[in-house]
Protein backbone atom coordinates (compact mmCIF):
# COMPACT_ATOMS: atom_id res chain seq x y z
CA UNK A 1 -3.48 2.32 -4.32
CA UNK A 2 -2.49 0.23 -1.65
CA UNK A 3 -1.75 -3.67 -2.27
CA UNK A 4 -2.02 -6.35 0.95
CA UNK A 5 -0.63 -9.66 0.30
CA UNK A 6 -1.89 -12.86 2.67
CA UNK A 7 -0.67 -16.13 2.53
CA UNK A 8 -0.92 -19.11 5.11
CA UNK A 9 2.77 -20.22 4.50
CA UNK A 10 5.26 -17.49 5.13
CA UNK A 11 8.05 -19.50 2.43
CA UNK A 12 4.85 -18.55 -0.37
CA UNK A 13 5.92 -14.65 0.01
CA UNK A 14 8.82 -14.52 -2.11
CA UNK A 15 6.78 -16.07 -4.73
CA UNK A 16 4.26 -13.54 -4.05
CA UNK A 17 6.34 -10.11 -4.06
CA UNK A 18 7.38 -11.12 -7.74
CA UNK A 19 3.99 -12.18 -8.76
CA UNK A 20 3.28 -8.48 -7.36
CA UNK A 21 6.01 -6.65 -8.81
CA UNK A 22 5.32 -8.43 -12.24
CA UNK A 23 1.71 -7.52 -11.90
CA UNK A 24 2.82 -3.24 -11.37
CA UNK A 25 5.14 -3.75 -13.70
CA UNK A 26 2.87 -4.80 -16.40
CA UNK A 27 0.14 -1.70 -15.04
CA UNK A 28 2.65 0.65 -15.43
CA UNK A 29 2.83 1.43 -11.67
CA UNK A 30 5.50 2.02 -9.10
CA UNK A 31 5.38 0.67 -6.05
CA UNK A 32 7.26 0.28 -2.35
CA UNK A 33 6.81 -1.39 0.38
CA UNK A 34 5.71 0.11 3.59
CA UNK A 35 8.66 -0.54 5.87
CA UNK A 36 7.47 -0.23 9.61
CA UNK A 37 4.28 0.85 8.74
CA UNK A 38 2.77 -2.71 7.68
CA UNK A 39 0.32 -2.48 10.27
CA UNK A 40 -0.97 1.04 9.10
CA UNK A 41 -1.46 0.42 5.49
CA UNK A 42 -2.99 -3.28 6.03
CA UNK A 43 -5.55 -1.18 8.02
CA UNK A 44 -5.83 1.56 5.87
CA UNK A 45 -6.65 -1.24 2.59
CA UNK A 46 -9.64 -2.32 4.50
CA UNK A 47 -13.09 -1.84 2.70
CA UNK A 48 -14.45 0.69 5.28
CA UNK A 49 -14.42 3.86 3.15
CA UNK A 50 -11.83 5.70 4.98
CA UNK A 51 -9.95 8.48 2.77
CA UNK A 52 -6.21 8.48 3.51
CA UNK A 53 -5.89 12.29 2.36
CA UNK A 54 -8.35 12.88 5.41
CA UNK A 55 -6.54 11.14 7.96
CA UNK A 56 -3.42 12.63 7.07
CA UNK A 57 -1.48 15.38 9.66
CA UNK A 58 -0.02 18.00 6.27
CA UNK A 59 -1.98 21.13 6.92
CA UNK A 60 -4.58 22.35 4.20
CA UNK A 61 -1.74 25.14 3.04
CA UNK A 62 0.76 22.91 2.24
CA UNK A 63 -1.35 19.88 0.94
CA UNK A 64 -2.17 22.66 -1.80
CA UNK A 65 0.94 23.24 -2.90
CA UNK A 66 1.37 19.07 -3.65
């Protein structure tokens, strides 16, 4: 699962990572941010059916073994 946060006022985003981290929290999930790669997964969280396992460079034998 990847989560994208907008906002048009960049002093709304600390309000918005806790409203985020309250909202895992309550789903039982873990989450981390995506340090230098921002770009990447913003793209990547786009509806245009693209399946990240597909895209990935692991070869076959060790994506197995995962």
């Amino acid at each position: 699962m990847i989560v994208t946060v907008s906002c048009a006022d960049e002093a709304e985003l600390p309000r918005l990572d806790q409203a985020i981290a309250s909202m895992a929290a309550q789903g039982w999930l873990r989450i981390r941010e995506a340090l230098g790669n921002q770009a990447v997964y913003f793209q990547a969280a786009l509806p245009l059916g693209v399946v990240l396992p597909e895209h990935t460079i692991i070869p076959d034998q060790v994506r197995g073994l995962m």
